[in-house]
N, C-alpha and C. Protein backbone atom coordinates (compact mmCIF):
# COMPACT_ATOMS: atom_id res chain seq x y z
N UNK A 1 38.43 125.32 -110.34
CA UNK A 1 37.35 126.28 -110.25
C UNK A 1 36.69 126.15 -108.88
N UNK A 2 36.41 127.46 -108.28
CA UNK A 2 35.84 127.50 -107.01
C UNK A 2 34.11 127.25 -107.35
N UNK A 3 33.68 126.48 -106.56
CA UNK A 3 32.20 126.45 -106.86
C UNK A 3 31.75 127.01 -105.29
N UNK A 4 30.53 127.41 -105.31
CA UNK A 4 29.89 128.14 -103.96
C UNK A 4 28.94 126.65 -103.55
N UNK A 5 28.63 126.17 -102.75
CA UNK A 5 27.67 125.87 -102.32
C UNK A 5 26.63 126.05 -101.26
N UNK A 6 25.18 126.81 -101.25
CA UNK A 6 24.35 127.19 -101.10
C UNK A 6 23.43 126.19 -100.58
N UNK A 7 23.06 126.06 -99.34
CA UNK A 7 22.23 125.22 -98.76
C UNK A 7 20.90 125.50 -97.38
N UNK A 8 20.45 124.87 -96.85
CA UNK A 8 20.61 124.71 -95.55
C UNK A 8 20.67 124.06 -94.45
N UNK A 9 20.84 124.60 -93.55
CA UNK A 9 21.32 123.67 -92.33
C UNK A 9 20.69 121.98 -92.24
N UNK A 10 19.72 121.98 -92.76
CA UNK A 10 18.36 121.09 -92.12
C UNK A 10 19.27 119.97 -93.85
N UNK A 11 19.79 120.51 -94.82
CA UNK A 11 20.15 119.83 -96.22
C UNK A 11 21.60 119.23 -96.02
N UNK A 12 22.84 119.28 -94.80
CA UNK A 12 24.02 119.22 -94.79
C UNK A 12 24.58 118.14 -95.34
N UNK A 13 23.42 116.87 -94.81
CA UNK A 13 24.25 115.58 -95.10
C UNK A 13 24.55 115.63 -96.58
N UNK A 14 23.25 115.68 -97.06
CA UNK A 14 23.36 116.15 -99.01
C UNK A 14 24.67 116.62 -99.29
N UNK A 15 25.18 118.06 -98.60
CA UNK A 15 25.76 118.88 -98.97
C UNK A 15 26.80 118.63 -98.99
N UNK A 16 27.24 117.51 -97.71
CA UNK A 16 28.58 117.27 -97.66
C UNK A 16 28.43 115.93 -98.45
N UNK A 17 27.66 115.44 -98.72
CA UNK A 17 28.06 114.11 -100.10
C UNK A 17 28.83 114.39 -101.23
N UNK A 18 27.60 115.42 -101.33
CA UNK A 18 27.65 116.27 -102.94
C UNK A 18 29.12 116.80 -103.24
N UNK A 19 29.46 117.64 -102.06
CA UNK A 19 30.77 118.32 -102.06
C UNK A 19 32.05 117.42 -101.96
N UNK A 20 31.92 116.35 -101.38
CA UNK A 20 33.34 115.12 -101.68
C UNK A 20 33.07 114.57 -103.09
N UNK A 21 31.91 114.43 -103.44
CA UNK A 21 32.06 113.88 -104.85
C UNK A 21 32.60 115.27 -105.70
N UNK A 22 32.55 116.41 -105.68
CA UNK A 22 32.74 117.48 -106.46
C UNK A 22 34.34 117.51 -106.75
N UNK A 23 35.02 117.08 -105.15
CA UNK A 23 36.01 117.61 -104.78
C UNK A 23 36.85 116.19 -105.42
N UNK A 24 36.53 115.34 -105.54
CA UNK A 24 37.27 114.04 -105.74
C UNK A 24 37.24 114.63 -108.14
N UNK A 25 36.06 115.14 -108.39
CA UNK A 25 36.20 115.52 -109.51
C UNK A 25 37.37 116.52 -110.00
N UNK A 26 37.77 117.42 -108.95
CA UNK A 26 38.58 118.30 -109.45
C UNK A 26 38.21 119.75 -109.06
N UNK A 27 37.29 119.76 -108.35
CA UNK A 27 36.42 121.44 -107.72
C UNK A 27 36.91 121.96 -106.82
N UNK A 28 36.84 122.77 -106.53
CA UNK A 28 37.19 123.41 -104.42
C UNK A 28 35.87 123.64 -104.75
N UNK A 29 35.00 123.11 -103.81
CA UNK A 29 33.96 123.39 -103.13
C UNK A 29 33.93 124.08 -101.81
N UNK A 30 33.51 125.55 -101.82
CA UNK A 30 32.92 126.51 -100.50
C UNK A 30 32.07 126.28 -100.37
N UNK A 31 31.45 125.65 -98.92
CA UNK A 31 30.44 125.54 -97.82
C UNK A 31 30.79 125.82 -96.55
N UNK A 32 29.71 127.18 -96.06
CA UNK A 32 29.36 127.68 -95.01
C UNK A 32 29.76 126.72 -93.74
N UNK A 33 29.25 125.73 -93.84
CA UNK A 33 29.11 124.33 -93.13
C UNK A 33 30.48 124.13 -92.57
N UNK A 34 31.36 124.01 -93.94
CA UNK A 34 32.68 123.60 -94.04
C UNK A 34 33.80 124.29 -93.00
N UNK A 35 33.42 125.91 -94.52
CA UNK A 35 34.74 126.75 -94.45
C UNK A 35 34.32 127.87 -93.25
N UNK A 36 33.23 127.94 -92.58
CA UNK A 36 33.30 129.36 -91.79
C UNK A 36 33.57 128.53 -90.25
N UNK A 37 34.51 128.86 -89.62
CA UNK A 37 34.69 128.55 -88.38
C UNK A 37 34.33 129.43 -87.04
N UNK A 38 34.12 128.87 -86.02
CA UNK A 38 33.48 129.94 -84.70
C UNK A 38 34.67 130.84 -84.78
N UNK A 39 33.91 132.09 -84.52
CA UNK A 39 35.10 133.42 -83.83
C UNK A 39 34.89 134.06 -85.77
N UNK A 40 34.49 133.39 -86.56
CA UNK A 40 35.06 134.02 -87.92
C UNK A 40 33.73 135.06 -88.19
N UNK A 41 34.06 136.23 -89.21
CA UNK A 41 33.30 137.32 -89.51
C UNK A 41 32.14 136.32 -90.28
N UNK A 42 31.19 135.61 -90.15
CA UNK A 42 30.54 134.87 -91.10
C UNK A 42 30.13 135.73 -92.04
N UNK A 43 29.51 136.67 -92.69
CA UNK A 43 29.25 137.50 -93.63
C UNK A 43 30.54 137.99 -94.53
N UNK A 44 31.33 138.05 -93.87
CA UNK A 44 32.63 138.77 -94.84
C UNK A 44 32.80 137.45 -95.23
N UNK A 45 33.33 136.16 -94.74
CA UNK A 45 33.82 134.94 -95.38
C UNK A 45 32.80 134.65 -96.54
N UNK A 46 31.27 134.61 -96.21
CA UNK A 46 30.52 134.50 -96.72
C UNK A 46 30.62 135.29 -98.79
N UNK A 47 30.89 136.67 -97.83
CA UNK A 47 31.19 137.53 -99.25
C UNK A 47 32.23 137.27 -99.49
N UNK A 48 33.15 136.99 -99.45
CA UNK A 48 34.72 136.96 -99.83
C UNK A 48 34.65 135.14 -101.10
N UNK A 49 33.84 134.61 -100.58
CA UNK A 49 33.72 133.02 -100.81
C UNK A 49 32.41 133.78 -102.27
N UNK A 50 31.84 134.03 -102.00
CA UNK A 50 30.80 134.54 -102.83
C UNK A 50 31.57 135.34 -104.57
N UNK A 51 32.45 136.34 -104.12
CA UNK A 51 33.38 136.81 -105.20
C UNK A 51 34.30 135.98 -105.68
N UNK A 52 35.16 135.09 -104.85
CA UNK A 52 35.89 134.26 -105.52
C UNK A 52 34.92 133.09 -106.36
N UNK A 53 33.82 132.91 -106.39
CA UNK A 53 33.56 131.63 -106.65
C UNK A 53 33.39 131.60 -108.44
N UNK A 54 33.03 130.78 -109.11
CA UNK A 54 33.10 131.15 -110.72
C UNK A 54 31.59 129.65 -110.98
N UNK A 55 30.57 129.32 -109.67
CA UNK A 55 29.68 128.64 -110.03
C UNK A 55 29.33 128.37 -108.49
N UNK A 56 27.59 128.46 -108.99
CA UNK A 56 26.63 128.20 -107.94
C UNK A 56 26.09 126.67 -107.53
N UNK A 57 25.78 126.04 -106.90
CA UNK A 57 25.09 125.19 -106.42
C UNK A 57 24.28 125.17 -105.48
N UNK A 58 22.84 125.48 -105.60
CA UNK A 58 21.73 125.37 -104.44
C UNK A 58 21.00 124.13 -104.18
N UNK A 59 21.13 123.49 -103.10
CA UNK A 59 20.49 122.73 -102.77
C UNK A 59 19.19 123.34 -102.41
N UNK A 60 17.96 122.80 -103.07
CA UNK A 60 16.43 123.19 -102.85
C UNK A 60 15.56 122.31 -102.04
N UNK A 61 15.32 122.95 -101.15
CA UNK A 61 14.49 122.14 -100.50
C UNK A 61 13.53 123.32 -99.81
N UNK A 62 12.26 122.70 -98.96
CA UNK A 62 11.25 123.97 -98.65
C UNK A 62 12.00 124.56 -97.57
N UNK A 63 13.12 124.26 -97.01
CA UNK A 63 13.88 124.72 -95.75
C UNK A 63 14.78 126.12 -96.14
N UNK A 64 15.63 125.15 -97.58
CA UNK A 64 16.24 126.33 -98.15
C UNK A 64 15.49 127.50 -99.24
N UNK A 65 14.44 127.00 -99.67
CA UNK A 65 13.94 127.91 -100.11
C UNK A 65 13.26 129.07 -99.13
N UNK A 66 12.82 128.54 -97.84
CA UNK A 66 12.49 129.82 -96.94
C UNK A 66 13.50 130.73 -96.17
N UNK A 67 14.83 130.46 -96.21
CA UNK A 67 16.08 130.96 -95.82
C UNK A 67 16.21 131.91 -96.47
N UNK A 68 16.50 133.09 -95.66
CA UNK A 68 16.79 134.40 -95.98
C UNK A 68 18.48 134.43 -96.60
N UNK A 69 19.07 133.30 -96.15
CA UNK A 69 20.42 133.54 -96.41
C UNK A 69 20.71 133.15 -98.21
N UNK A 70 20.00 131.58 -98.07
CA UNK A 70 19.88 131.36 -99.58
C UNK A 70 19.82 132.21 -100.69
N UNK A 71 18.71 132.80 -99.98
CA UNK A 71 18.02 133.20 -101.08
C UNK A 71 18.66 135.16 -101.66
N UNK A 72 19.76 135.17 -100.91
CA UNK A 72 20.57 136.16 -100.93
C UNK A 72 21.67 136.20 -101.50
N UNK A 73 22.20 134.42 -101.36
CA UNK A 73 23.44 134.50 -102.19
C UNK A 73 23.08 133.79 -104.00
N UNK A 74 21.63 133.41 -104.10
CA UNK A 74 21.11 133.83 -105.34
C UNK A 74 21.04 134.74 -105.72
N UNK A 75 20.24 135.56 -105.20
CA UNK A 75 20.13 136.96 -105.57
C UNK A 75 21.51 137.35 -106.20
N UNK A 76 22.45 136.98 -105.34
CA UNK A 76 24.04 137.66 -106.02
C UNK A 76 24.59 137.02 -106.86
N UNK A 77 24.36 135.62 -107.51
CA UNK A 77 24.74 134.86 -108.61
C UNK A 77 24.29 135.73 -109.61
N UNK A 78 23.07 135.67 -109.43
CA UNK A 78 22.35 136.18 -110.51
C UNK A 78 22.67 137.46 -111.43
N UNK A 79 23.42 138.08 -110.55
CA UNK A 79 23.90 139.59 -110.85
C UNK A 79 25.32 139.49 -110.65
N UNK A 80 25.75 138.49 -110.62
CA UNK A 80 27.73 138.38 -111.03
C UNK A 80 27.64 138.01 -112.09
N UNK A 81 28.62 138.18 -113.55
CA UNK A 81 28.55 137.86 -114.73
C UNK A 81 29.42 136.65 -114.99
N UNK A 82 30.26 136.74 -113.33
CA UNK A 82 31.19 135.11 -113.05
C UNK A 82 30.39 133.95 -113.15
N UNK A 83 29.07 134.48 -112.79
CA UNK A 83 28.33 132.96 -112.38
C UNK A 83 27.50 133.01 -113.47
N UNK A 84 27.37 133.64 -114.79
CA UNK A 84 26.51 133.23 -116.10
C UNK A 84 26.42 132.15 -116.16
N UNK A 85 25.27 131.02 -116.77
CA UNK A 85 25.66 130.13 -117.06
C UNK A 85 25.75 129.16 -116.17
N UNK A 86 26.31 129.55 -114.78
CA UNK A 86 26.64 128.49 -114.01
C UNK A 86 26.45 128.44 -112.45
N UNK A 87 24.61 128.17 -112.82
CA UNK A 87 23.78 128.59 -111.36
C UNK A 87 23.19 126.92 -111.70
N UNK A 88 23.42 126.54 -110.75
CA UNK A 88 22.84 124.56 -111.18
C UNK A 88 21.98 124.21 -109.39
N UNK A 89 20.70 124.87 -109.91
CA UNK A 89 19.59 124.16 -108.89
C UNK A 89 19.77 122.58 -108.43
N UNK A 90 19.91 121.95 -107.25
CA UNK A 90 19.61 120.74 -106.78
C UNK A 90 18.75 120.36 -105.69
N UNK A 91 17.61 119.19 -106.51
CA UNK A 91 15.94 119.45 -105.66
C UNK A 91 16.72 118.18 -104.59
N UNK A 92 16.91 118.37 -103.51
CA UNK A 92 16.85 117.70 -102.52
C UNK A 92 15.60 117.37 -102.19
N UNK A 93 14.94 117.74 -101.50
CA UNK A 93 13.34 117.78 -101.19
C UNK A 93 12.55 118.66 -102.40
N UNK A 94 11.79 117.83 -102.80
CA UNK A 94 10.23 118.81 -103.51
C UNK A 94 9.60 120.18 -102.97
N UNK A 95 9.36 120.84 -103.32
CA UNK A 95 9.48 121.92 -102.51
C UNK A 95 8.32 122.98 -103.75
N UNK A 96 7.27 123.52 -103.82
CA UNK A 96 6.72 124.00 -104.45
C UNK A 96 7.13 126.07 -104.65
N UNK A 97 7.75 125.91 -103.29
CA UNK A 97 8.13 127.96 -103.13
C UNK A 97 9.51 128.08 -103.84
N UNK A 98 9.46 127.59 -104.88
CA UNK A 98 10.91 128.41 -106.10
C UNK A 98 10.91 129.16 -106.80
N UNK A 99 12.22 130.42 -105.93
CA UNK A 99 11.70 131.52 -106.99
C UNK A 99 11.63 131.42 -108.52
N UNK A 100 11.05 132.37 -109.10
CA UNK A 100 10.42 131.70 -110.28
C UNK A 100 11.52 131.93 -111.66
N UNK A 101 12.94 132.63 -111.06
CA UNK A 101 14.35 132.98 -111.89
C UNK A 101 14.89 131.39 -111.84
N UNK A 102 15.05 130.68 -110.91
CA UNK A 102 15.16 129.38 -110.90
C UNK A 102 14.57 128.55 -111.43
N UNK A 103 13.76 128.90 -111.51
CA UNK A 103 12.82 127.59 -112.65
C UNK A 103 13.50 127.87 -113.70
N UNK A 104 13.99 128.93 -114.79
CA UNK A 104 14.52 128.93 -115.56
C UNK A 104 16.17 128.25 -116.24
N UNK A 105 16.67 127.85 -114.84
CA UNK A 105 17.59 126.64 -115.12
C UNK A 105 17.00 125.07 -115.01
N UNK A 106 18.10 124.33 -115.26
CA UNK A 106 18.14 123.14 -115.40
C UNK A 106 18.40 122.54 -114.16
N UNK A 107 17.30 121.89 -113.66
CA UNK A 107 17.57 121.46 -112.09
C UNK A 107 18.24 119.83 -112.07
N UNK A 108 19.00 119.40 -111.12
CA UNK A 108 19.20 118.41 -111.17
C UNK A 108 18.33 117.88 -109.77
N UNK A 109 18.43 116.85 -110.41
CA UNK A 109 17.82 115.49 -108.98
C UNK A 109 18.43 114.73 -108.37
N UNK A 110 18.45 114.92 -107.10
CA UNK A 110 18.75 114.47 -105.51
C UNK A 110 18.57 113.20 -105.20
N UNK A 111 17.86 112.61 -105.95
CA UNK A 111 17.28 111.65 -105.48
C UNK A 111 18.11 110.50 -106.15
N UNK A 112 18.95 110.85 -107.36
CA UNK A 112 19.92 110.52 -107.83
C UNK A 112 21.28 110.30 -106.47
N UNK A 113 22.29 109.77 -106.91
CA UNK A 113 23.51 109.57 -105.84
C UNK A 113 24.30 110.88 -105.88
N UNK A 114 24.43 111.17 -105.10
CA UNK A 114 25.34 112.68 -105.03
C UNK A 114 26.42 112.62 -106.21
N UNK A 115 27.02 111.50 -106.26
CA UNK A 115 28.35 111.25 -107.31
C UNK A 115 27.21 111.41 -108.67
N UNK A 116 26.23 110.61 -108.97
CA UNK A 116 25.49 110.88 -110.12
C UNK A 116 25.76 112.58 -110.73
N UNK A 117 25.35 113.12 -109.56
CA UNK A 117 25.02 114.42 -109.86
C UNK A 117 26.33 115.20 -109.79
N UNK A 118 27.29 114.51 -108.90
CA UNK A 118 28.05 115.84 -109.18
C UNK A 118 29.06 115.52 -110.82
N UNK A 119 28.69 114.45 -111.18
CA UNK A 119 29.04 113.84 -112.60
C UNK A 119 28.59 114.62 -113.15
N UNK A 120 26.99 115.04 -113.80
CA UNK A 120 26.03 116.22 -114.19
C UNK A 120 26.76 117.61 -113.98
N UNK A 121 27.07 118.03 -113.04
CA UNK A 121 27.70 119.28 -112.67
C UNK A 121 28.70 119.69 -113.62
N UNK A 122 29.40 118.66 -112.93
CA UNK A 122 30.89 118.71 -114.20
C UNK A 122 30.63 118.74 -115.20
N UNK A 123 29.73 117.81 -115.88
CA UNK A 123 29.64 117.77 -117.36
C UNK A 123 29.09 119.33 -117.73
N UNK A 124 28.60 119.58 -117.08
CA UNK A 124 27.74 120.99 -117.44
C UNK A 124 28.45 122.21 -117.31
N UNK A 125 29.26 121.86 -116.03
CA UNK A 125 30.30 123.35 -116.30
C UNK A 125 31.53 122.88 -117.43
N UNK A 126 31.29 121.68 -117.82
CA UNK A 126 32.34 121.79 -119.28
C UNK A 126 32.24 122.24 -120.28
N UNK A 127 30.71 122.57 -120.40
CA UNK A 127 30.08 123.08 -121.56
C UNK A 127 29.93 124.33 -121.47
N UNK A 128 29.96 125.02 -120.62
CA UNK A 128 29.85 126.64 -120.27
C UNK A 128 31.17 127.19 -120.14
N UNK A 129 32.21 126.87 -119.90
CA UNK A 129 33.27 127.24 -119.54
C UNK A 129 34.38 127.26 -121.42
């Protein structure tokens, strides 16, 4: 299963923890970070990575919550019927500006070991799937 991961710049180290522990589980993890290279259409990869994916992961923090980009490729989880179920908030930093559709999942904590959590992940998309 393709998972999206949703971050920002200022969250990477997280992102790339999170994403080797995902990937050692059994995931393809997409990150911006990762998969978009210079010279590439970033928005089309962006969307193309966005439709294939079948689960969200946002890293939250007040950086990514003020990102216009974030908060766009929520917006589009939210309204794919691929990603029901399987939008999994992660509070990197405390952060009080979350939109308030997010509060309505189950957030995990950062503060935990990335492997902790991406243990959590898995377990959780086992149950939805």
């Amino acid at each position: 299963m393709q998972v999206f991961l949703s971050y920002a710049p200022s969250d990477e180290a997280f992102a790339k923890a999170l994403s080797s522990q995902l990937t050692r589980r059994g995931l393809s993890v997409w990150s911006p970070g990762e998969e978009v290279l210079p010279g590439d259409n970033v928005w089309l990869r962006i969307g193309e990575a966005l439709k294939n994916s079948r689960a969200m992961i946002v890293l939250v923090s007040p950086d990514s919550m003020r990102s216009e980009n974030v908060r766009r490729e929520i917006e589009y989880a939210l309204g794919q019927p691929n990603y029901e179920g399987r939008l999994f908030p992660v509070q990197v930093r405390p952060t009080n500006d979350i939109p308030w559709v997010l509060r309505r999942f189950k957030t995990f904590d950062a503060r935990q070991s990335a492997a902790k959590v991406s243990e959590s992940i898995v377990n959780a998309l086992s149950q939805v799937a």
